[in-house]
Protein backbone atom coordinates (compact mmCIF):
# COMPACT_ATOMS: atom_id res chain seq x y z
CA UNK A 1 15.69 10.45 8.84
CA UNK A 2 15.91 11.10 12.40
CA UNK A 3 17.27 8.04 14.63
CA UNK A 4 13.82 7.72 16.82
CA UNK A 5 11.98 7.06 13.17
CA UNK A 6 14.43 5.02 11.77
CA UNK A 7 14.26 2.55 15.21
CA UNK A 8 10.20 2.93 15.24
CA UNK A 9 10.38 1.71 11.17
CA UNK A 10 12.30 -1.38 12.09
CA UNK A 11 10.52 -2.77 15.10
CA UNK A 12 7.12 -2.47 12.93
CA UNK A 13 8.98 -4.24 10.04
CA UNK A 14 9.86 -6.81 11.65
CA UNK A 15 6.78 -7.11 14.40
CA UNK A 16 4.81 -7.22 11.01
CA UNK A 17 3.78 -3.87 9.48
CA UNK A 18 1.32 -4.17 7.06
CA UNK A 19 2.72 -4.40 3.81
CA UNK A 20 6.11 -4.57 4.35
CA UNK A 21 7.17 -4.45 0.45
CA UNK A 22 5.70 -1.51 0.47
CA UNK A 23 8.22 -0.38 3.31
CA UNK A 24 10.77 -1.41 1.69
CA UNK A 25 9.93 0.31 -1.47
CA UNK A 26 9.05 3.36 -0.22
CA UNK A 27 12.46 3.63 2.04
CA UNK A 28 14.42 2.58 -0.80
CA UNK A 29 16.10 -0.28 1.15
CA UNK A 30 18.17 -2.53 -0.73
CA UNK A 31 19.20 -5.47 1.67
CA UNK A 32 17.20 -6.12 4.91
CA UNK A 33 19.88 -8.39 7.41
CA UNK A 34 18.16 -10.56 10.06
CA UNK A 35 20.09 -12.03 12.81
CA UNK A 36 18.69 -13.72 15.81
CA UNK A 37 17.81 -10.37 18.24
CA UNK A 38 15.40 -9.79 14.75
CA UNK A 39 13.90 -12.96 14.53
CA UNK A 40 12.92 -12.49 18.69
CA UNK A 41 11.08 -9.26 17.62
CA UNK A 42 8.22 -11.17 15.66
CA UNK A 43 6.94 -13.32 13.18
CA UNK A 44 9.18 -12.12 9.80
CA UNK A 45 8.78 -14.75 7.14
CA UNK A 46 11.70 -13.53 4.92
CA UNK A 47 10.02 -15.55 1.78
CA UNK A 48 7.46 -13.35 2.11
CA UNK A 49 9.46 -10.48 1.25
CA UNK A 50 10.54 -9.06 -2.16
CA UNK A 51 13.95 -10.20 -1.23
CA UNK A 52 16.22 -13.31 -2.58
CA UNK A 53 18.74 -14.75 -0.13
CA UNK A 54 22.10 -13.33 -0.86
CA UNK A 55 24.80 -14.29 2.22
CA UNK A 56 24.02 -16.72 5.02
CA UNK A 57 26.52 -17.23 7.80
CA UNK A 58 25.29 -19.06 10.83
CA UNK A 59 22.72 -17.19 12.27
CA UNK A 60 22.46 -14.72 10.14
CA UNK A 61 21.25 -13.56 7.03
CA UNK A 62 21.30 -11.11 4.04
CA UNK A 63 18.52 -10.79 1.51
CA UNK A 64 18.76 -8.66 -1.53
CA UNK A 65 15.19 -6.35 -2.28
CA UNK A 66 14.20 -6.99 -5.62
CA UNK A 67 11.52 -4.90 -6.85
CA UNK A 68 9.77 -4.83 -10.66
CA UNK A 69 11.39 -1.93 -12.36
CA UNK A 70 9.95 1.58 -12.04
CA UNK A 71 9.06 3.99 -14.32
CA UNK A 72 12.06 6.85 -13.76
CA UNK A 73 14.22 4.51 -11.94
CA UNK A 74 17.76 4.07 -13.15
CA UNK A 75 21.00 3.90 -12.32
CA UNK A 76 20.22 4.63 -8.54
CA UNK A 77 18.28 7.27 -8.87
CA UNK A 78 14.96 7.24 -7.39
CA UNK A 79 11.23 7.78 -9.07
CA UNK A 80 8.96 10.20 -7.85
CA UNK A 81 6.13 9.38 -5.98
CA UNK A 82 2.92 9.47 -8.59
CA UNK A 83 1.32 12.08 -6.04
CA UNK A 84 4.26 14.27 -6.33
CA UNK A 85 4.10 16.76 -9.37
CA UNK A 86 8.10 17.91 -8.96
CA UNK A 87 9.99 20.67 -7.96
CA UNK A 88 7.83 23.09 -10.49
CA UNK A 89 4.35 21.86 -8.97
């Protein structure tokens, strides 16, 4: 991913995409870490998030993405997309 994507994709996360889960899930992100510049760049409501706390130190925090098991998924690899046929078409 190009730097100039990856910056726009994090200001809309955390000025308040849409459906941020779905961000989250399609990215494949595993921890999201909000410190205090993050919490200046808009209204992020971290319990809102499929995401459980996992490190707090002062300002800042660490929450762990926990999304319901796909099919395909295991052992870090990655399910298709359901549009996507494959490699063969």
């Amino acid at each position: 991913m190009q730097p100039e994507r990856a910056n726009w994709l994090v200001a809309e996360f955390f000025a308040g995409t849409p459906d941020r889960a779905k961000l989250l899930r399609d990215l494949s992100i595993d921890c999201v870490l909000i410190g205090p510049r993050d919490r200046a760049r808009g209204t992020l409501d971290p319990t809102l998030l499929p995401a459980r706390l996992a490190f707090r130190s002062g300002d800042v925090s660490i929450y762990k993405c926990e999304f319901a098991p796909m099919a395909g998924r295991q052992g870090g690899t990655h399910a298709m997309k359901p549009e996507s046929k494959g490699p063969d078409g």
